[in-house]
Protein backbone atom coordinates (compact mmCIF):
# COMPACT_ATOMS: atom_id res chain seq x y z
CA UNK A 1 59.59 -1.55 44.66
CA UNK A 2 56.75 0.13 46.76
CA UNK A 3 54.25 1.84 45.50
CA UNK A 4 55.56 5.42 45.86
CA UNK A 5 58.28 4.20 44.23
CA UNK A 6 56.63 2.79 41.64
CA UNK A 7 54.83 5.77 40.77
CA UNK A 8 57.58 8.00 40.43
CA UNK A 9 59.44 5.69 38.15
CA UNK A 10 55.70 5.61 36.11
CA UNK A 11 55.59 9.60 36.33
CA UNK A 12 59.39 9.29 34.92
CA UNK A 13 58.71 7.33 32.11
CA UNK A 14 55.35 9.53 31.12
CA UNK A 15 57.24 12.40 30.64
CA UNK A 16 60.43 10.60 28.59
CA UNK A 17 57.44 9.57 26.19
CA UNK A 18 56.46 12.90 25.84
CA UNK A 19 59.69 14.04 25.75
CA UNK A 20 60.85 11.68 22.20
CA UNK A 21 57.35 13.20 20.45
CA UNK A 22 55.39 9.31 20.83
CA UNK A 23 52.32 11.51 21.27
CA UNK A 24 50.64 8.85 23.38
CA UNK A 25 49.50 11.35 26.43
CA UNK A 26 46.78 14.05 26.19
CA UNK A 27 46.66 14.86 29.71
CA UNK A 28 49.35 14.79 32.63
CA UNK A 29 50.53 16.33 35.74
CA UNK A 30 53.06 15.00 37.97
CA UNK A 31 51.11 16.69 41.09
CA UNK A 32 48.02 14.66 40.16
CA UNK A 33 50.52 11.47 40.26
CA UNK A 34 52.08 12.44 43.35
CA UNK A 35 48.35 13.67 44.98
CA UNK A 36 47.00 10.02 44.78
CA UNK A 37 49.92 8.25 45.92
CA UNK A 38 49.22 9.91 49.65
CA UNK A 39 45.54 8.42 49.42
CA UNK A 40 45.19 4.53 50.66
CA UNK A 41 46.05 2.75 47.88
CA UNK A 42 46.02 -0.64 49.20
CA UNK A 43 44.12 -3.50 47.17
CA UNK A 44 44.77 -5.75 44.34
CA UNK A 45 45.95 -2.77 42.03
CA UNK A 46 47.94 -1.37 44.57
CA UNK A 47 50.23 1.36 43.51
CA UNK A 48 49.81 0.42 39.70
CA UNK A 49 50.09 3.68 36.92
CA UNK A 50 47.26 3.21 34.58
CA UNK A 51 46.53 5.00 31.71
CA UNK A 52 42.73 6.13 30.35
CA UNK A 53 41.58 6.77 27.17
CA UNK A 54 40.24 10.39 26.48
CA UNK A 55 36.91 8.97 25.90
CA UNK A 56 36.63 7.48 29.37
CA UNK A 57 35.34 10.08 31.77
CA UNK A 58 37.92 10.73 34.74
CA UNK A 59 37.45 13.53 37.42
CA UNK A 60 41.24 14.04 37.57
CA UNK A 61 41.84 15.23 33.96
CA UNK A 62 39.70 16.59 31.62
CA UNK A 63 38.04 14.47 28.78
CA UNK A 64 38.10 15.67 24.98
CA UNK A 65 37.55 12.53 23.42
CA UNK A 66 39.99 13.97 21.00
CA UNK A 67 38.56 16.55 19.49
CA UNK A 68 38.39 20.30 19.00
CA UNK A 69 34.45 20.74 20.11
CA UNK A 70 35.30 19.05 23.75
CA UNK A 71 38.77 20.61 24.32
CA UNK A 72 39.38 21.55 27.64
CA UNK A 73 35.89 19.51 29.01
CA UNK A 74 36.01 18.59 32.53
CA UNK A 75 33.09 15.62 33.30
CA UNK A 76 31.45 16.33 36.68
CA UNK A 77 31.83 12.09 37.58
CA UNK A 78 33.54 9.42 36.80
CA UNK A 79 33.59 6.18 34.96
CA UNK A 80 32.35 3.55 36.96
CA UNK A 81 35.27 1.81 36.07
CA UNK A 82 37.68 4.24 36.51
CA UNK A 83 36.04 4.49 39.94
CA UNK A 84 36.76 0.66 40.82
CA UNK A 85 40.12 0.62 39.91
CA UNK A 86 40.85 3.84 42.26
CA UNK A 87 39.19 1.60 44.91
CA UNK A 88 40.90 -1.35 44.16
CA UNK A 89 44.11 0.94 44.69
CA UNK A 90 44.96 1.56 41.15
CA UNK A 91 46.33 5.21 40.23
CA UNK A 92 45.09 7.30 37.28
CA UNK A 93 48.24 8.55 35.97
CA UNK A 94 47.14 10.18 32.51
CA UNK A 95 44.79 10.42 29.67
CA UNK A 96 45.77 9.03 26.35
CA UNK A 97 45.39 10.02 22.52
CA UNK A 98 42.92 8.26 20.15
CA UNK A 99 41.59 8.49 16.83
CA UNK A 100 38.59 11.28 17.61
CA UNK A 101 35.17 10.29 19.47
CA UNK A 102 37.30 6.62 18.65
CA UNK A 103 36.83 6.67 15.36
CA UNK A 104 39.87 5.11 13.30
CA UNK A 105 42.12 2.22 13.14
CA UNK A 106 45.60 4.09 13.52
CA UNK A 107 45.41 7.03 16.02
CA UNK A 108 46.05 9.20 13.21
CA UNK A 109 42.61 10.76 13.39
CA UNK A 110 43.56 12.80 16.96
CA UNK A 111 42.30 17.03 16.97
CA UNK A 112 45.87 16.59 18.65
CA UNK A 113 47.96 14.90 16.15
CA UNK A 114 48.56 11.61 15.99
CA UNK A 115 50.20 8.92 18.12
CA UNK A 116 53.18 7.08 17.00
CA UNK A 117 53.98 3.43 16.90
CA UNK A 118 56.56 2.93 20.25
CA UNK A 119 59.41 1.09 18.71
CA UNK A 120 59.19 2.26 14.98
CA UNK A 121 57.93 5.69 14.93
CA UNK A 122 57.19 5.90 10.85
CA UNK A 123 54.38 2.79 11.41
CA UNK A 124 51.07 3.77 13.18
CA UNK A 125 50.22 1.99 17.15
CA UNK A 126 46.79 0.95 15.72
CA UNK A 127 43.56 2.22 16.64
CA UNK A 128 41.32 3.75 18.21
CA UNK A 129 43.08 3.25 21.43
CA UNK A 130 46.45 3.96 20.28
CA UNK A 131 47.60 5.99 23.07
CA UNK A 132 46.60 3.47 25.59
CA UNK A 133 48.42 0.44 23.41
CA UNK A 134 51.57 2.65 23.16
CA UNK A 135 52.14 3.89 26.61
CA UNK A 136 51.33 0.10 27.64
CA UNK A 137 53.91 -1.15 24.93
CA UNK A 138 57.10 1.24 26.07
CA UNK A 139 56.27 0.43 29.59
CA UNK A 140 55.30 4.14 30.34
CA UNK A 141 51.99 2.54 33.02
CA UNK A 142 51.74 -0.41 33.49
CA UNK A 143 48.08 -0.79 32.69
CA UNK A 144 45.50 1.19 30.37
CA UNK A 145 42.41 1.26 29.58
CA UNK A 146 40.90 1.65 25.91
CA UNK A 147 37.58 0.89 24.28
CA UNK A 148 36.12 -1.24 21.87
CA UNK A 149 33.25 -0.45 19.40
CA UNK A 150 34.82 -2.86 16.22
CA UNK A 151 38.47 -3.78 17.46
CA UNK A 152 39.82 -0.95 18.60
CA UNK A 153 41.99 -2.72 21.88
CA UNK A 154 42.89 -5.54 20.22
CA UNK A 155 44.08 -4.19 17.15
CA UNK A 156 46.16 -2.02 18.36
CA UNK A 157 47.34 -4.39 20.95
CA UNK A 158 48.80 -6.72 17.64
CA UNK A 159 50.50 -4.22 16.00
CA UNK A 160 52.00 -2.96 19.15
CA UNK A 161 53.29 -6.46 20.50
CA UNK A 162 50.94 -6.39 23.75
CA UNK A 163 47.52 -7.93 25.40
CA UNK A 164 44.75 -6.64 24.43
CA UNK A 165 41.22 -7.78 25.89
CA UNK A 166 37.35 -7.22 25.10
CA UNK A 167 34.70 -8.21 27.23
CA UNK A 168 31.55 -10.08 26.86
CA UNK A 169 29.21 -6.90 26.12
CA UNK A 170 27.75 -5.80 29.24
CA UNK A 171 30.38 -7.48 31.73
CA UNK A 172 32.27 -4.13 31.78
CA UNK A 173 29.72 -0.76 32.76
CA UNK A 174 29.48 1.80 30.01
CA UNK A 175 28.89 4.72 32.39
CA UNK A 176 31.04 7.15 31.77
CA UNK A 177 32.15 6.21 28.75
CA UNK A 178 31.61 8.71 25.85
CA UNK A 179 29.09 7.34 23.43
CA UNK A 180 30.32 6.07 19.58
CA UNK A 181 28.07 2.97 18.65
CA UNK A 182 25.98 2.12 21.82
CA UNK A 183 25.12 -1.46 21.30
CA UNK A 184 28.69 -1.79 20.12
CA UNK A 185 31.00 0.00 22.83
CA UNK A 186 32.72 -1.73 25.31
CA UNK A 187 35.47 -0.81 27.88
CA UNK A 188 38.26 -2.49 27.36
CA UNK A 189 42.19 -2.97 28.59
CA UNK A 190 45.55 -3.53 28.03
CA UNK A 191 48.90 -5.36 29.50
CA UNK A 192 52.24 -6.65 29.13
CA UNK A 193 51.01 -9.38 30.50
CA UNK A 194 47.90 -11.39 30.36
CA UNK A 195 47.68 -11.55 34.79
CA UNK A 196 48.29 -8.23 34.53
CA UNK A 197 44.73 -7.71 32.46
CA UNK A 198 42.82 -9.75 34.16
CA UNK A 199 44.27 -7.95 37.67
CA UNK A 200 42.32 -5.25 35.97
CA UNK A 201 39.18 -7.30 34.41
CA UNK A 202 38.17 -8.76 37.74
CA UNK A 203 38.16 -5.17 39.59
CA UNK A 204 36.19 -3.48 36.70
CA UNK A 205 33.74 -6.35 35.89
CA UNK A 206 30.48 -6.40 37.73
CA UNK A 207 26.47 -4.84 37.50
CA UNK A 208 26.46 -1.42 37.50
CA UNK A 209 22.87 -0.40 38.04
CA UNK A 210 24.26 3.55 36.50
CA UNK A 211 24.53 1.18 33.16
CA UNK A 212 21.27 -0.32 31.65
CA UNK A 213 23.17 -2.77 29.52
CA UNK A 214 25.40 -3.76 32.26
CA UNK A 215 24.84 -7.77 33.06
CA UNK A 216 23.63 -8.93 36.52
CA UNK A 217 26.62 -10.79 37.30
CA UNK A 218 29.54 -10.74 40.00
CA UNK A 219 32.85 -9.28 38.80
CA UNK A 220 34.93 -11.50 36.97
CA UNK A 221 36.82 -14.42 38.92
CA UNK A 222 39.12 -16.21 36.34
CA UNK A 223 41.06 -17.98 39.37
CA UNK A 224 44.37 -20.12 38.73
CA UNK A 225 44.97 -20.88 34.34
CA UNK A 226 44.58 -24.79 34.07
CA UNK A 227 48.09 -26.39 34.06
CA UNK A 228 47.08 -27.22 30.30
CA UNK A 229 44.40 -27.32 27.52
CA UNK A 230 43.51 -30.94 27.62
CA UNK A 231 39.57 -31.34 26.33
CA UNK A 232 39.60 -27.72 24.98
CA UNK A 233 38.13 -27.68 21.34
CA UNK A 234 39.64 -25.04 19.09
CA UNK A 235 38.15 -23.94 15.80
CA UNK A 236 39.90 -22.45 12.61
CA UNK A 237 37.65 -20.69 10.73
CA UNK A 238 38.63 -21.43 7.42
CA UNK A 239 36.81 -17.70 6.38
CA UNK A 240 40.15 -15.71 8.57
CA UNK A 241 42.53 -17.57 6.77
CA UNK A 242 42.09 -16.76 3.06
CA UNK A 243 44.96 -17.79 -0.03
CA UNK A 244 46.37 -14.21 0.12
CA UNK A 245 46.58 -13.91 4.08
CA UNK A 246 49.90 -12.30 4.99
CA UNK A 247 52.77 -14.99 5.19
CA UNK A 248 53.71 -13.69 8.57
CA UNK A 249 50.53 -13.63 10.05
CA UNK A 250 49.85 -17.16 8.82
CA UNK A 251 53.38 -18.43 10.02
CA UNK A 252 52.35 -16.33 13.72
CA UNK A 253 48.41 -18.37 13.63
CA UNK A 254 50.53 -21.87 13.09
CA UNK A 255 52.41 -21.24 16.05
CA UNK A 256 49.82 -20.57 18.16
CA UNK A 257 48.39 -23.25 16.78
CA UNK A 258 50.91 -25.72 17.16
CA UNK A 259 51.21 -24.31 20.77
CA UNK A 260 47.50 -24.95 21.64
CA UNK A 261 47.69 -28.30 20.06
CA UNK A 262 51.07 -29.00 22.58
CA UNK A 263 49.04 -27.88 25.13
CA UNK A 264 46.52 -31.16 24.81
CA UNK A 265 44.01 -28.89 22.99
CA UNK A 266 42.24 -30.17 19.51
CA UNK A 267 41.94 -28.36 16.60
CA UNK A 268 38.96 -28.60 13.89
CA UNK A 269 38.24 -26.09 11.02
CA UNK A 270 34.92 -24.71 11.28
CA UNK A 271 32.91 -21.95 8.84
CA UNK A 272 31.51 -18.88 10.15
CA UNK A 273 30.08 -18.19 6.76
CA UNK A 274 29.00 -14.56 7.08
CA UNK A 275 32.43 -13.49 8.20
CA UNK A 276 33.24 -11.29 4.92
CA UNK A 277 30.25 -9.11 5.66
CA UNK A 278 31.47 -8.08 8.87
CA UNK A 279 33.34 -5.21 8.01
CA UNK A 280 30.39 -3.63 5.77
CA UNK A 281 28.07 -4.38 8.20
CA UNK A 282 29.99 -2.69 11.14
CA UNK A 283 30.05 0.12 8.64
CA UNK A 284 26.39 1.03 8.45
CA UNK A 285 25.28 0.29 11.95
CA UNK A 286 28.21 1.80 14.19
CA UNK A 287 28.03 5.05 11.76
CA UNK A 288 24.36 5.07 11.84
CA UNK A 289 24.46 4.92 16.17
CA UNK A 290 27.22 8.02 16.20
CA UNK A 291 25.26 9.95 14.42
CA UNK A 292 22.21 9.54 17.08
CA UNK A 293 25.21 9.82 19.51
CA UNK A 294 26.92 12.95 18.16
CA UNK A 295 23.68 15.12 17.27
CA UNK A 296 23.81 16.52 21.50
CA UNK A 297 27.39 18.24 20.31
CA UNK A 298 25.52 21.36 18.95
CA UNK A 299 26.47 23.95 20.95
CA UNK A 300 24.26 24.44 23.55
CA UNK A 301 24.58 22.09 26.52
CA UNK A 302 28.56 21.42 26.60
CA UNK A 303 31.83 22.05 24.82
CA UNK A 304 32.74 24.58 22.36
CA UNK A 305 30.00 26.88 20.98
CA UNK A 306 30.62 28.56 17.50
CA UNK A 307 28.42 31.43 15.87
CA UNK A 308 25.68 31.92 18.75
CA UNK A 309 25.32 35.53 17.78
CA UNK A 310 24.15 34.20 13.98
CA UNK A 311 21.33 32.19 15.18
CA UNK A 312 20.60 28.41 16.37
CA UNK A 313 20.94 27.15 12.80
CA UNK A 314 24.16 28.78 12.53
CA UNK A 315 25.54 28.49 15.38
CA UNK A 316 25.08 24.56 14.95
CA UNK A 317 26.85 24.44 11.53
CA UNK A 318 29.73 26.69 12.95
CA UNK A 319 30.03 24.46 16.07
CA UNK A 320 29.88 20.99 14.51
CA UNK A 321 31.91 21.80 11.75
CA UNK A 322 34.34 23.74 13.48
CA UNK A 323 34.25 21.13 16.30
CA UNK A 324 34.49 17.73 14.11
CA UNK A 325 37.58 16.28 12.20
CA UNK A 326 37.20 14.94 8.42
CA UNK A 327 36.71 11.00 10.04
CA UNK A 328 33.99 12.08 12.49
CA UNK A 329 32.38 13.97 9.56
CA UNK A 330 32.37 11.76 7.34
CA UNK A 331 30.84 8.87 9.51
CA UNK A 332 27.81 11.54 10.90
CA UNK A 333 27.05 11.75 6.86
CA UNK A 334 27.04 8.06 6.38
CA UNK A 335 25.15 7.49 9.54
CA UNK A 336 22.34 9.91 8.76
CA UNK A 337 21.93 9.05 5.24
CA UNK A 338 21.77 5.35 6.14
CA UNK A 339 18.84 6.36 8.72
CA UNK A 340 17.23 8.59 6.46
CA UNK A 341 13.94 7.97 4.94
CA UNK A 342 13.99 5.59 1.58
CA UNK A 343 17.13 4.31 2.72
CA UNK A 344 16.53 2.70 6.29
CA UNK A 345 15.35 -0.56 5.31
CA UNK A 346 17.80 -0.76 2.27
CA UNK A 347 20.65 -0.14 4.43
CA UNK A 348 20.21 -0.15 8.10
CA UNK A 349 17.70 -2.72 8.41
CA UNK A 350 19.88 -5.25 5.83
CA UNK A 351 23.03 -4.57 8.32
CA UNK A 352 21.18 -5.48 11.14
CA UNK A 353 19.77 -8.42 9.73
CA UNK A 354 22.94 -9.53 8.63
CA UNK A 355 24.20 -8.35 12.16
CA UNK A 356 22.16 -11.34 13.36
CA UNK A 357 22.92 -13.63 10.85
CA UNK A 358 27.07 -12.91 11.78
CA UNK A 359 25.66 -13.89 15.84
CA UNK A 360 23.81 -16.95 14.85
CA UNK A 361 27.35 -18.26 12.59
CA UNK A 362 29.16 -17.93 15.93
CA UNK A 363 26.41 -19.16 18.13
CA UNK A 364 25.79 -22.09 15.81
CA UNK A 365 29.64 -23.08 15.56
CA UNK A 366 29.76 -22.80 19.98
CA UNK A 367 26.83 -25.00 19.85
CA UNK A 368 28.51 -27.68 18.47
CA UNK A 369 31.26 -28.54 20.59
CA UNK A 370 33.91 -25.64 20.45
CA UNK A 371 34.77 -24.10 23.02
CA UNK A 372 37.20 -21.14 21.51
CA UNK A 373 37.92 -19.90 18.04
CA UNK A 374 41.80 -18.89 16.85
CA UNK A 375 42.21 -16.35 14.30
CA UNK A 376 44.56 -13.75 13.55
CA UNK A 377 44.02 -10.31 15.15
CA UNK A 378 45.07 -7.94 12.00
CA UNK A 379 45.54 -9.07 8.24
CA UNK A 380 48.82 -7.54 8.56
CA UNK A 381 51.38 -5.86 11.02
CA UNK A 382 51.26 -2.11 11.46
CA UNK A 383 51.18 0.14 8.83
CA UNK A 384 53.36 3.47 7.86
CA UNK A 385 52.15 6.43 9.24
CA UNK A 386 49.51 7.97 6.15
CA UNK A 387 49.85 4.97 4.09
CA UNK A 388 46.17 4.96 4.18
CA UNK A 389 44.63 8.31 6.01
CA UNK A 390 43.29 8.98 2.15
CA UNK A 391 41.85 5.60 1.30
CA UNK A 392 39.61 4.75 4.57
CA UNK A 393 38.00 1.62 2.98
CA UNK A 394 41.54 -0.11 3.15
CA UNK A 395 41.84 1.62 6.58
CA UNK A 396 38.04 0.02 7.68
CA UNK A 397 39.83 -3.37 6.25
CA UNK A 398 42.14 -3.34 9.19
CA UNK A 399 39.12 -4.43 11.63
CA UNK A 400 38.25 -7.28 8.83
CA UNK A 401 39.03 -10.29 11.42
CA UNK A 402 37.95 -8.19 15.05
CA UNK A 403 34.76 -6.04 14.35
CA UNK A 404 32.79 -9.67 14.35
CA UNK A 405 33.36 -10.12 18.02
CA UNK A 406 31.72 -6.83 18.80
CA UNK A 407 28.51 -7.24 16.09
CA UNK A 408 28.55 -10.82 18.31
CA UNK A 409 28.51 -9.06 21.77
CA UNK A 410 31.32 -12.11 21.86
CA UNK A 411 34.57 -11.96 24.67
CA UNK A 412 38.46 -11.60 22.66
CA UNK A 413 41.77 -11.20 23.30
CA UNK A 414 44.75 -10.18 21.32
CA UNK A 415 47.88 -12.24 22.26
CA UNK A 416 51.50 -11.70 20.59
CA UNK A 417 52.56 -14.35 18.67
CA UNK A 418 55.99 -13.12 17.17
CA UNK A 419 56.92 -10.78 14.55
CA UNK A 420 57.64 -10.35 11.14
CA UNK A 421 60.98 -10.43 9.31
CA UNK A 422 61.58 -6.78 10.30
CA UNK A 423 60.73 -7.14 13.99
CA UNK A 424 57.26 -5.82 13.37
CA UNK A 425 55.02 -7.39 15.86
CA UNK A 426 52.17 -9.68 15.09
CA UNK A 427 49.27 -10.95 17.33
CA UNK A 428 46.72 -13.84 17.38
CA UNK A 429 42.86 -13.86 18.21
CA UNK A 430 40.86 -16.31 20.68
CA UNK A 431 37.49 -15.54 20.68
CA UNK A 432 34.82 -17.18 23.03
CA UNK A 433 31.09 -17.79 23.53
CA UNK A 434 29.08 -15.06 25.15
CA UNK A 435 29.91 -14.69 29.17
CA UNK A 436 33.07 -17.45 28.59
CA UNK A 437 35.43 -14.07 28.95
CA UNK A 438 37.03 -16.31 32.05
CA UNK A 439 37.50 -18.95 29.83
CA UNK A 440 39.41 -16.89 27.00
CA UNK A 441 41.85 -15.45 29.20
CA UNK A 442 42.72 -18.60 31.22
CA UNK A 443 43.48 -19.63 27.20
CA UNK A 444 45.25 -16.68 26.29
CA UNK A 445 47.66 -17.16 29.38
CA UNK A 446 48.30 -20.40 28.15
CA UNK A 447 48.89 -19.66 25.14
CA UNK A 448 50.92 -16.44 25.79
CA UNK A 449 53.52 -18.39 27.94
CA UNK A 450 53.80 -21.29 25.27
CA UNK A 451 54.67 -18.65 22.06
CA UNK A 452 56.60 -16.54 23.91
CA UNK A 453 58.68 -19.01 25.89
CA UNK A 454 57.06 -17.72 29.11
CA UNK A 455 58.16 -13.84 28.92
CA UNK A 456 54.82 -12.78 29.00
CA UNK A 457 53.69 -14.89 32.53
């Protein structure tokens, strides 16, 4: 099929997704399709429909980051990765829903409603990046790009039966992406396939001198996947796979196991001892960096603007609580009382402490001789829609086995691995030393074509 071709069948499937209520799309016009398919769109993404998430600044659709105070926002530039992939002949064909600012594990935290799981529409598509996961998963684009600030690709990626891929921090440029937890966020993307991320991964990867953070390295080349894993070390740790572990995401980690093993790869158990304060310790820093990164929403420079005839003071109350959903409000609170004087050192300083503790477990377990970790992805497979939107501590325990690759600055992939009883999909972690991103992927395509009998190669 050539590209104009391909597009139109994209643009078709877009608007049947929108059509059966999936809720996955925040921005779309068929012209805006159509416009970019007359530009040269030769290169290695040639003619491919991607999707963006709302938080990732595009010049062709506005960006609201999913909520009320930025509805309507059009950014004056672009992502510098949403840049490359135009260049590398990519098309931008919408932008998708996520939990707001990307805050949430279920896309059920959206200004705009929430986003629906693509093949059973009472469970949740995971989040932050929901949208992204669920166009990619009903084969709406054939690409998308999310972001990561404590799971939020690969999570969703499990539950929705799809690849789902982080980055070492800094191999992906942050510019122009809209700011949650700074030393935390990450670009990140989706696929059917695992070539089908890394197509994407090797035209986004590279220094970007726009981003401070960004690495000074050459964009990704992950080349031909080895014909096997023979050499490959692969650790278990024992902490992700406690007594009361789900059954089917235990039976889905043996079979990646036993597929890795096939594959001439050995397997050790190995302890990563801090691993059960991950998810508290996410919880106090990434809170405590949006509310540093949420305080310019007031009113005056962009977005909506409540109550300016009332005063400044007023006018910021009316605009930021107006502007921000229940989620987002309740994580500026946490954040600023975890900064706040008395409590800084009790709170903030312990997390990051611990923060480096959590690095030094992984660093210490790479050190010795393995080369990739395997763990699940989720602790269980997608959940009904509000089964926990009023209980966000068992919500935060969705991200208990991926938020330690972000406090890590570590590279990780989601990879399916089967499905429950009910059909509900289930996915497996790899997770690699800093700057080995080439390395997990060549792995994950591996792995991907052993578990699923070669349907996803």
């Amino acid at each position: 099929m050539n590209a104009p071709d391909r597009l139109t069948a994209a643009a078709d499937a877009i608007e049947r997704t929108m059509a059966q209520g999936l809720n996955a799309v925040l921005a779309y016009e068929r012209e805006t399709v159509v416009r970019q398919v007359h530009r040269d769109i030769s290169g290695p993404l040639a003619g491919r429909a991607i999707g963006i998430k709302d938080n990732i600044c595009t010049l062709e659709y506005p960006t609201t980051c999913a909520s009320r105070i930025l509805a309507g926002y059009q950014s004056p530039y672009e992502a510098t990765a949403v840049e490359r992939i135009k260049a590398a002949g990519g098309i931008i064909a919408c932008k998708t829903n996520l939990d707001e600012f990307a805050m949430g594990s279920s896309t059920e935290h959206s200004a705009f409603g929430p986003t629906r799981h693509p093949h059973f529409p009472d469970r949740v598509p995971g989040g932050s990046s929901g949208g992204s996961a669920a166009l990619v998963a009903s084969g709406a684009v054939d690409v998308a790009l999310g972001s990561e600030t404590g799971g939020s690709v690969r999570q969703p990626a499990a539950f929705c039966g799809i690849v789902g891929f982080k980055p070492s921090y800094g191999r992906v440029s942050r510019f122009g992406l809209v700011a949650f937890g700074s030393s935390l966020d990450q670009i990140a993307v989706f696929g059917r396939r695992v070539q089908d991320v890394i197509d994407v991964v090797e035209v986004i990867t590279g220094h970007d001198p726009n981003d401070s953070t960004s690495l000074a390295e050459p964009p990704l080349d992950v080349g031909r996947p080895p014909a096997d894993l023979d050499g490959v070390v692969v650790g278990l740790p024992v902490e992700c796979f406690p007594d009361d572990l789900d059954a089917d995401v235990r039976a889905a980690c043996d079979r990646a196991a036993d597929a890795m093993r096939a594959g001439g790869a050995r397997l050790r158990p190995v302890s990563l001892p801090h691993t059960e304060l991950a998810v508290a310790t996410y919880y106090v820093i990434a809170p405590a960096e949006a509310s540093a990164n949420l305080a310019r929403y007031d009113g005056v420079r962009y977005g909506q603007r409540r109550g300016a005839d009332a005063g400044r003071e007023a006018m910021y109350r009316a605009t930021r609580g107006a502007g921000f959903g229940p989620e987002v409000q309740r994580r500026i609170l946490i954040g600023t009382y975890v900064l706040s004087a008395g409590y800084y050192e009790a709170y903030y300083g312990r997390a990051q402490a611990t923060r480096a503790r959590i690095a030094a477990d992984y660093r210490h377990v790479f050190a010795n001789g393995v080369d990739l970790l395997l763990t699940p992805t989720t602790p269980g497979p997608a959940f009904r829609m509000g089964e926990h939107v009023h209980d966000p501590v068992a919500m935060y325990r969705a991200d208990q086995f991926v938020c330690g690759a972000n406090l890590a600055g570590l590279p990780a992939v989601s990879v399916p691995a089967g499905a429950t009883g009910a059909g509900l999909p289930l996915g497996v972690q790899l997770i690699g030393s800093v700057g080995a991103d080439a390395r997990v992927l060549s792995a994950a395509a591996l792995l991907a074509s052993h578990v699923a009998g070669g349907q996803l190669q």
